[in-house]
PDB file of N, CA and C in Angstrom:
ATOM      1  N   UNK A   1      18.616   1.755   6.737  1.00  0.00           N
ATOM      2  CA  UNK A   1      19.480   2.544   7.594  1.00  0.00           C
ATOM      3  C   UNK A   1      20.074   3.725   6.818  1.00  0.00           C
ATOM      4  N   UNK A   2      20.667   3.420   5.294  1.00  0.00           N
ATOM      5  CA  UNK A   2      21.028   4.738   4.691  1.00  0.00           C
ATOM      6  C   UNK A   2      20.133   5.813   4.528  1.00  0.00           C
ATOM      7  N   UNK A   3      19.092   5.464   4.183  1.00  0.00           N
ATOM      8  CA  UNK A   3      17.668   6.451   3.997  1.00  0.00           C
ATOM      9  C   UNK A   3      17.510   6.887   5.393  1.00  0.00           C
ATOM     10  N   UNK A   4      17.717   6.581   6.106  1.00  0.00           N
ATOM     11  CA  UNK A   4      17.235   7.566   7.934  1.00  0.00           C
ATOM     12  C   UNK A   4      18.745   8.304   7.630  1.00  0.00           C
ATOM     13  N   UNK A   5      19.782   8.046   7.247  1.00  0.00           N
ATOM     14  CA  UNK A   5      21.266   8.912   8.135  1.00  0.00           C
ATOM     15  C   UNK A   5      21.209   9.678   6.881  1.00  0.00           C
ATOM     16  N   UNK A   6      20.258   9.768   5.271  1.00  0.00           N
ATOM     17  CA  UNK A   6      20.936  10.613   4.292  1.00  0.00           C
ATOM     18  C   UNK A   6      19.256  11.669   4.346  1.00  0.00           C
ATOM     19  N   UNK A   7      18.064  11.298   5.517  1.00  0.00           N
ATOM     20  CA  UNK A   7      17.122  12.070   5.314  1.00  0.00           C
ATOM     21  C   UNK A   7      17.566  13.186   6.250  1.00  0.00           C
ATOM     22  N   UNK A   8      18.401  13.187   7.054  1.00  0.00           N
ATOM     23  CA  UNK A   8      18.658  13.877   8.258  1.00  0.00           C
ATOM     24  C   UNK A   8      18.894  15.360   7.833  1.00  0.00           C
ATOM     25  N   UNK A   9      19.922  15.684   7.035  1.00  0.00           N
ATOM     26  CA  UNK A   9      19.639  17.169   6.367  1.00  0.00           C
ATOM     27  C   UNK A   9      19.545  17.489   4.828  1.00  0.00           C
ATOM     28  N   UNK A  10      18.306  16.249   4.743  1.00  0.00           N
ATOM     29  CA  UNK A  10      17.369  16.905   3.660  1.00  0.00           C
ATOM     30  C   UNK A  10      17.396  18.058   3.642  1.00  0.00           C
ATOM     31  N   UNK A  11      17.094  18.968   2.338  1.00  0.00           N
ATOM     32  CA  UNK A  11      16.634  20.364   2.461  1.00  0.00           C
ATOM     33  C   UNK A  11      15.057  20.458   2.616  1.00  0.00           C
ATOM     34  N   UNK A  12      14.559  19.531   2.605  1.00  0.00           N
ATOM     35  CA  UNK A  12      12.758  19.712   3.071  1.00  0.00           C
ATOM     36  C   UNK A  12      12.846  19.662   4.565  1.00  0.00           C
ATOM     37  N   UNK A  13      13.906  19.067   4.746  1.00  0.00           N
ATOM     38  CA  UNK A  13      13.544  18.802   6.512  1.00  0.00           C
ATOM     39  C   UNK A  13      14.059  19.887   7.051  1.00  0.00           C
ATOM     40  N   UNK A  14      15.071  20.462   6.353  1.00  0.00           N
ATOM     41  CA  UNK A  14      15.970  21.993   7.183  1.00  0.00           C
ATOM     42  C   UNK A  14      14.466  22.772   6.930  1.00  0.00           C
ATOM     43  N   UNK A  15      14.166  23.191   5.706  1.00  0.00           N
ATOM     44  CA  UNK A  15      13.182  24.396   5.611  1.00  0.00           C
ATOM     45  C   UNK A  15      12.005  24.066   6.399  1.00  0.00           C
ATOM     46  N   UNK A  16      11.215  22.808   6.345  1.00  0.00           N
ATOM     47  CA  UNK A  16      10.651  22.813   7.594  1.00  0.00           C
ATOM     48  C   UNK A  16      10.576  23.093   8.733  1.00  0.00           C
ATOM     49  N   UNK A  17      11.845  22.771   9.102  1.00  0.00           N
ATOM     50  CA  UNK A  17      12.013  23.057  10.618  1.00  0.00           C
ATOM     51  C   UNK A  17      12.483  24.919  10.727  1.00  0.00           C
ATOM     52  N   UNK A  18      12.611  25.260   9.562  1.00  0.00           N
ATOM     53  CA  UNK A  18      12.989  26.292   9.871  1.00  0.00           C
ATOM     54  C   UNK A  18      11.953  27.477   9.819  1.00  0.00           C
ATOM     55  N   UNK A  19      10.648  27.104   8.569  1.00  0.00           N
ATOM     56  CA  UNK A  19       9.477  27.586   8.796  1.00  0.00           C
ATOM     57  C   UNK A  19       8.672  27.429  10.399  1.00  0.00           C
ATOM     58  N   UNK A  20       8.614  26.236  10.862  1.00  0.00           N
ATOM     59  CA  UNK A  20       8.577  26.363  12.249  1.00  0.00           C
ATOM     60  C   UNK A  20       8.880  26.943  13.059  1.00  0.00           C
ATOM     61  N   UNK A  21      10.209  27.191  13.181  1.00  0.00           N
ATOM     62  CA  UNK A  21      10.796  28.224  13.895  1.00  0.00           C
ATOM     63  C   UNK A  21      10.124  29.384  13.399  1.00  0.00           C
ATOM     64  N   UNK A  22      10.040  29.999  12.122  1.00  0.00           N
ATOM     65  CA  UNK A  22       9.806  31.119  12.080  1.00  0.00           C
ATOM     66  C   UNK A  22       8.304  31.786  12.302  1.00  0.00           C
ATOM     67  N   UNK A  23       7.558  30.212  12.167  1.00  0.00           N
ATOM     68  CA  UNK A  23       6.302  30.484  12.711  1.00  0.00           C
ATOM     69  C   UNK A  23       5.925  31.169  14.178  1.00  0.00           C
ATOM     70  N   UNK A  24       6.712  29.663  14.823  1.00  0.00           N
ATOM     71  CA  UNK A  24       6.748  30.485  16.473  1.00  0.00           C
ATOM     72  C   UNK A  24       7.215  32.069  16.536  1.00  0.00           C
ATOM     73  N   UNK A  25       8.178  32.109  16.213  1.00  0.00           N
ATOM     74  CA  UNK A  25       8.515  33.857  15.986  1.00  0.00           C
ATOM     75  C   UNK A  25       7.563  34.538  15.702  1.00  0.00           C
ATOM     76  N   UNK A  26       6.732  34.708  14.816  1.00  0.00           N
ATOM     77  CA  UNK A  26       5.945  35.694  14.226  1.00  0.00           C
ATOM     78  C   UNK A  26       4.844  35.390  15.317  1.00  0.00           C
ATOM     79  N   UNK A  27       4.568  33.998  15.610  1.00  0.00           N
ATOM     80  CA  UNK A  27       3.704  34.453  16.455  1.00  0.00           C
ATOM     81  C   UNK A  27       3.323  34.506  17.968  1.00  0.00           C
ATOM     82  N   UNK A  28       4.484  34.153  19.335  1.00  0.00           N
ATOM     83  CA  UNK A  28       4.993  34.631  20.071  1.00  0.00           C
ATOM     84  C   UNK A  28       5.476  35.706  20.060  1.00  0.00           C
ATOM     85  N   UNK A  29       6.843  36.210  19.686  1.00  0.00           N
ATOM     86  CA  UNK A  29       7.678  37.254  19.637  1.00  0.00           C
ATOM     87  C   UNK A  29       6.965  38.497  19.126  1.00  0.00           C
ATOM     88  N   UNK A  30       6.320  38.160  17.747  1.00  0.00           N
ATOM     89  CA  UNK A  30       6.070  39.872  17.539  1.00  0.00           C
ATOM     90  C   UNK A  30       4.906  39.519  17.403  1.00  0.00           C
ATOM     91  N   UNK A  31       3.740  38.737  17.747  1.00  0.00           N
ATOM     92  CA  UNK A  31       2.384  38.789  18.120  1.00  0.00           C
ATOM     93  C   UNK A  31       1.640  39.114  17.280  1.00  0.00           C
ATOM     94  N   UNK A  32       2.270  38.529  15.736  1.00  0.00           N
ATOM     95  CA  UNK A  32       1.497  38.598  14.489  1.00  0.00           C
ATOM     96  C   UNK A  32       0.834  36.763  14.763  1.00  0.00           C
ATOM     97  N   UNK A  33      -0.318  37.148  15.042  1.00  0.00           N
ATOM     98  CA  UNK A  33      -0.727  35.305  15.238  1.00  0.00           C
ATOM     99  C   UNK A  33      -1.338  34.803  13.938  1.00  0.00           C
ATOM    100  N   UNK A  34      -1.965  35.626  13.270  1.00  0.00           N
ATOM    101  CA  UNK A  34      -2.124  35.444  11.872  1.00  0.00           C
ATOM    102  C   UNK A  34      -0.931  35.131  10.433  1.00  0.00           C
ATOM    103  N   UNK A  35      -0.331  35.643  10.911  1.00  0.00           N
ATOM    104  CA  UNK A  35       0.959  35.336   9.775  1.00  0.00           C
ATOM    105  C   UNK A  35       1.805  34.303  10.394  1.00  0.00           C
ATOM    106  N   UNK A  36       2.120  33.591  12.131  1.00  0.00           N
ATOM    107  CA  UNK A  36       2.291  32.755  12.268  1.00  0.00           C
ATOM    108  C   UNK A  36       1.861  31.234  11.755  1.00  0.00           C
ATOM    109  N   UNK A  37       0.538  31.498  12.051  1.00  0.00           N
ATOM    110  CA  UNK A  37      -0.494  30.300  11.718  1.00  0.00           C
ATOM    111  C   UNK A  37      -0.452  30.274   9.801  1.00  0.00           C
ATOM    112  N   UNK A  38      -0.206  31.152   9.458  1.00  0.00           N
ATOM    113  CA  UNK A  38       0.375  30.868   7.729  1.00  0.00           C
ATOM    114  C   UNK A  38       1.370  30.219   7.697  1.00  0.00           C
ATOM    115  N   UNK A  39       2.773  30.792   8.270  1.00  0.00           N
ATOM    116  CA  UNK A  39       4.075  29.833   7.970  1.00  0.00           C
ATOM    117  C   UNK A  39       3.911  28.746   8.672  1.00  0.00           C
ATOM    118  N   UNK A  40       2.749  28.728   9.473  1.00  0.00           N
ATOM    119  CA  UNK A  40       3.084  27.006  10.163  1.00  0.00           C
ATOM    120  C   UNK A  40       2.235  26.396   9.277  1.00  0.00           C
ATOM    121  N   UNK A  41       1.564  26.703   8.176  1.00  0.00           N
ATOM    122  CA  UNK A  41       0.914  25.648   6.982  1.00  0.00           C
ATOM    123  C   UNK A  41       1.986  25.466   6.512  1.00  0.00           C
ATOM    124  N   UNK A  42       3.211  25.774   6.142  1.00  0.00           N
ATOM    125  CA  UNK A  42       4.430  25.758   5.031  1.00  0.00           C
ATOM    126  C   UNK A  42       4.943  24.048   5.465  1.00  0.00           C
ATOM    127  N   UNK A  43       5.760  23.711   6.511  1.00  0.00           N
ATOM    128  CA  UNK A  43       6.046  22.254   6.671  1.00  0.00           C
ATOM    129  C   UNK A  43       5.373  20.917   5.665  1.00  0.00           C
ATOM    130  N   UNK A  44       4.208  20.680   6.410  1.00  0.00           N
ATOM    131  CA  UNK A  44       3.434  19.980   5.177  1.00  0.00           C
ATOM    132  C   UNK A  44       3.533  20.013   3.781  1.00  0.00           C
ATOM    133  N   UNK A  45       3.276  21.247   3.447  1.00  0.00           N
ATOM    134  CA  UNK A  45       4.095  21.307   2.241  1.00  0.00           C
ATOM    135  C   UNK A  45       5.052  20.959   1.551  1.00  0.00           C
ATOM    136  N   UNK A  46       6.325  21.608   2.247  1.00  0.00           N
ATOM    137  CA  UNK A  46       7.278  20.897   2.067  1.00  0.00           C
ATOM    138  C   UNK A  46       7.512  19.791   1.795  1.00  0.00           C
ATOM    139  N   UNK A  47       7.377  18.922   3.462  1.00  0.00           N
ATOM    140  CA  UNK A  47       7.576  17.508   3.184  1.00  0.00           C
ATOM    141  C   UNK A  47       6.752  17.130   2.290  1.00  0.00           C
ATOM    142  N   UNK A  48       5.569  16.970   1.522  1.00  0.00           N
ATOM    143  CA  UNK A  48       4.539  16.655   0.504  1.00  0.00           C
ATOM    144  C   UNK A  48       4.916  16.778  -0.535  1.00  0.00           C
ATOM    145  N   UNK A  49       5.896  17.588  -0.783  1.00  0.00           N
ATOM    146  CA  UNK A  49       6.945  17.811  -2.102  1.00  0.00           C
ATOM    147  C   UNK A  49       7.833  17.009  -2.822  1.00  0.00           C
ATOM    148  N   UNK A  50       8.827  16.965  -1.176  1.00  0.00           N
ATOM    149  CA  UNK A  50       9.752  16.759  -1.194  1.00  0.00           C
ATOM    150  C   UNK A  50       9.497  14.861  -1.315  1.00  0.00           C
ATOM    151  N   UNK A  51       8.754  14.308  -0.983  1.00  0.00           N
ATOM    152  CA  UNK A  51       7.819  12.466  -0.813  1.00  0.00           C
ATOM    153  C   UNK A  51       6.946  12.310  -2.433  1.00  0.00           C
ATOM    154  N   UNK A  52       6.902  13.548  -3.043  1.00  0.00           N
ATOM    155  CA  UNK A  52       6.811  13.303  -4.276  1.00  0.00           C
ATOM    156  C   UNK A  52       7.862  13.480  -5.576  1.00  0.00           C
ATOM    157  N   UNK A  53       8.569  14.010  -5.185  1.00  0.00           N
ATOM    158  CA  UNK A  53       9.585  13.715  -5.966  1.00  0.00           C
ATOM    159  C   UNK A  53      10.625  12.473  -5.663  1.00  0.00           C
ATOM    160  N   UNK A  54      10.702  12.153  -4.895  1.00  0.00           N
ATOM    161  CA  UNK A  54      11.284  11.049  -3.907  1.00  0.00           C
ATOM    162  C   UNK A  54      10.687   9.379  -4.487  1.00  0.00           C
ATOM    163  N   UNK A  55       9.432   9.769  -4.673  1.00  0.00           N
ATOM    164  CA  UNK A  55       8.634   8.660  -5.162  1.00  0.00           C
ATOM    165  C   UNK A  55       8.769   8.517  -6.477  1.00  0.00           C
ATOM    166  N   UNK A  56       8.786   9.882  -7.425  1.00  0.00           N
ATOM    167  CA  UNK A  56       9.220   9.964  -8.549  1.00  0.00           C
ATOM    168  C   UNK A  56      10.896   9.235  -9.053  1.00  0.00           C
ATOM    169  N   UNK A  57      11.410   9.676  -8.250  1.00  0.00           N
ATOM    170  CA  UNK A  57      12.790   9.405  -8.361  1.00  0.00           C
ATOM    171  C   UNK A  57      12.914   8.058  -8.191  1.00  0.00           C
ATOM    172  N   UNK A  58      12.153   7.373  -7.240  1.00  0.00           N
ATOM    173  CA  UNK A  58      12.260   5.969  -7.152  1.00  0.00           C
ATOM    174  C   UNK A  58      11.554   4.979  -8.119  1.00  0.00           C
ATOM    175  N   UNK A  59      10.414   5.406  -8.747  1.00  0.00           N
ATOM    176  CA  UNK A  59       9.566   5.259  -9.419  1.00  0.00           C
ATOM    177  C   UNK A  59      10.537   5.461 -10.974  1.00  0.00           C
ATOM    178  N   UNK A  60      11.555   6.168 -11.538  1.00  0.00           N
ATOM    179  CA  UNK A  60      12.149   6.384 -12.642  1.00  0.00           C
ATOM    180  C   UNK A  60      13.226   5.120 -12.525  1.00  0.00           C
ATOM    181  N   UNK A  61      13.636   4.823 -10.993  1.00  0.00           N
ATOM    182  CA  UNK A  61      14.988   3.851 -10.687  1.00  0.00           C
ATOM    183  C   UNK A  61      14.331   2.738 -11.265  1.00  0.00           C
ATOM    184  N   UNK A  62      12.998   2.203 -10.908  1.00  0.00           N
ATOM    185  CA  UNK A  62      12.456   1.159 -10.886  1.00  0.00           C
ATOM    186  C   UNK A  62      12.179   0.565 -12.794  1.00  0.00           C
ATOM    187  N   UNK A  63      11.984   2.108 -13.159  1.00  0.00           N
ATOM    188  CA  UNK A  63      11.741   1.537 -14.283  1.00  0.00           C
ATOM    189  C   UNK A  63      13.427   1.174 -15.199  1.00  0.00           C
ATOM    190  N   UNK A  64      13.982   1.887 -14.917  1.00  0.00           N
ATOM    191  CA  UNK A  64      15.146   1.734 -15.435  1.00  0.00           C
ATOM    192  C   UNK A  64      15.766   0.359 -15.261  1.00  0.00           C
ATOM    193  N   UNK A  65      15.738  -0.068 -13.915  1.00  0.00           N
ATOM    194  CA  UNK A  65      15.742  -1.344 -14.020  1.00  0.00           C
ATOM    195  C   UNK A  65      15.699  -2.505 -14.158  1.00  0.00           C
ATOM    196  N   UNK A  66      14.390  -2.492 -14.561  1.00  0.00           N
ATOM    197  CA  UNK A  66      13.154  -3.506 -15.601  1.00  0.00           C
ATOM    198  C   UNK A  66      13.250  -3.093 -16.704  1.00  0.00           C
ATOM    199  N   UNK A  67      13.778  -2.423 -17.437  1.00  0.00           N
ATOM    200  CA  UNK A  67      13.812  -2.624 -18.673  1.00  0.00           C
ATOM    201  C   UNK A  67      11.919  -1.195 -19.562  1.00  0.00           C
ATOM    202  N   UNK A  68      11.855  -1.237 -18.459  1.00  0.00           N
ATOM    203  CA  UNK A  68      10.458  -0.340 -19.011  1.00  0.00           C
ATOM    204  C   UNK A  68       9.312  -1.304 -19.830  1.00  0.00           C
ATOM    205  N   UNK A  69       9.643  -2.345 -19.360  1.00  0.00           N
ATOM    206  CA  UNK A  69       8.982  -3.485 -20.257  1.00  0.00           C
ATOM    207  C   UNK A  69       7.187  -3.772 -19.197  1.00  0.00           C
ATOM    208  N   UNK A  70       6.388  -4.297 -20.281  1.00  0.00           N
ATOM    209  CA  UNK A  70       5.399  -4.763 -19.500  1.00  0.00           C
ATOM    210  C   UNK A  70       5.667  -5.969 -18.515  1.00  0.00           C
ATOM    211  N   UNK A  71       6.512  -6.949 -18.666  1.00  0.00           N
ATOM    212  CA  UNK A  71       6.870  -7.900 -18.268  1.00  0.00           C
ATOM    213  C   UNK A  71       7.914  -8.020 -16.712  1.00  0.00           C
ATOM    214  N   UNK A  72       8.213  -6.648 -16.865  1.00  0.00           N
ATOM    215  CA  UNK A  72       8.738  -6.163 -15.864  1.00  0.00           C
ATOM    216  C   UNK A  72       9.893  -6.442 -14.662  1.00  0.00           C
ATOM    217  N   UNK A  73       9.615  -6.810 -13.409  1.00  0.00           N
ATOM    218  CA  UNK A  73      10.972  -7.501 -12.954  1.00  0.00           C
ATOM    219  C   UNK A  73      11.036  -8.568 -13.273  1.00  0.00           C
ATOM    220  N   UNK A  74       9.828  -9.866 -13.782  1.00  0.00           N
ATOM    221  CA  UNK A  74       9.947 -11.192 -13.981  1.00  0.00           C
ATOM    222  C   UNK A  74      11.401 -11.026 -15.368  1.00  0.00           C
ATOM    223  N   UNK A  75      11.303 -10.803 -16.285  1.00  0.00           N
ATOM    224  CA  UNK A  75      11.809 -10.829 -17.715  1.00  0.00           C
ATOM    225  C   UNK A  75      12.765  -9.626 -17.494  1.00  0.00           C
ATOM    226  N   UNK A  76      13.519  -8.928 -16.077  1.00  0.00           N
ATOM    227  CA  UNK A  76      14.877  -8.253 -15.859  1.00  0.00           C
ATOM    228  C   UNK A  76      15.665  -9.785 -14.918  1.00  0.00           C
ATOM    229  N   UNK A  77      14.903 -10.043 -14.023  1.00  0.00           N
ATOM    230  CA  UNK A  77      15.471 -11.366 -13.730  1.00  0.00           C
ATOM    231  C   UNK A  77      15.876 -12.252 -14.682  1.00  0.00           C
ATOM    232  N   UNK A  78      15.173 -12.374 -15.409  1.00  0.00           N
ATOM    233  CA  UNK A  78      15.405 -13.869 -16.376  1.00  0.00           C
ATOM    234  C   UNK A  78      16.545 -13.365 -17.181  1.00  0.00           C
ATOM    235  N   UNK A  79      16.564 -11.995 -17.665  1.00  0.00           N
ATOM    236  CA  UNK A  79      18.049 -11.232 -18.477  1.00  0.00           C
ATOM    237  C   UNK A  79      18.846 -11.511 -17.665  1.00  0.00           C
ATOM    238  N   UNK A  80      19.374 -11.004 -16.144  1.00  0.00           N
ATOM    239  CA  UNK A  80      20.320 -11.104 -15.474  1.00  0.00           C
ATOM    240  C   UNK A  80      21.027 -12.663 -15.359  1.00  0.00           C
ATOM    241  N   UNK A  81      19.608 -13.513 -14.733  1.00  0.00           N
ATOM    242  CA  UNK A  81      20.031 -15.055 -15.012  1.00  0.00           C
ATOM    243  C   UNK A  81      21.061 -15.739 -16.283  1.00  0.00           C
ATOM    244  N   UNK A  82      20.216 -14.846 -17.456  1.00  0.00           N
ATOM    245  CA  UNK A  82      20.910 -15.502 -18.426  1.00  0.00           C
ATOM    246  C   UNK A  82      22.401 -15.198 -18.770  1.00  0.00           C
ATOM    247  N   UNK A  83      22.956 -14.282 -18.406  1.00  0.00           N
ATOM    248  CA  UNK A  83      24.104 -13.442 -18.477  1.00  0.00           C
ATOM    249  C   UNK A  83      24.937 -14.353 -18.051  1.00  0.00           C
TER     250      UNK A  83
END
């Protein structure tokens, strides 16, 4: 539930949506349909970025937590236990 109410104004999700918008613009409004259909590749992007660093970030938590050990969560459990 925290991860849906703290993705809400991500900055990947604002600039997305906002390349969108600006897609439609360019290519409705001023009838550049070619430079529309460019900024509407931009989203994907974004989010593709933004899910890799995300993974990274979770991926650094994980290790930090285990100890960076081969043994991994088995032998962070068994530390905590023993405490």
């Amino acid at each position: 539930m925290r991860a849906a109410q703290k993705t809400g104004m991500d900055p990947a999700i604002v600039a997305s949506a906002a390349s969108v918008a600006l897609s439609w613009y360019f290519y409705f409004v001023k009838g550049d349909k070619l430079t529309g259909l460019f900024v509407g590749l931009w989203p994907p992007t974004f989010l593709a970025f933004a899910s890799y660093f995300e993974q990274t970030r979770m991926s650094e938590m994980v290790d930090q937590a285990t100890g960076g050990s081969s043994g991994g969560v088995v032998q962070s459990l068994e530390r905590v236990m023993q405490r």
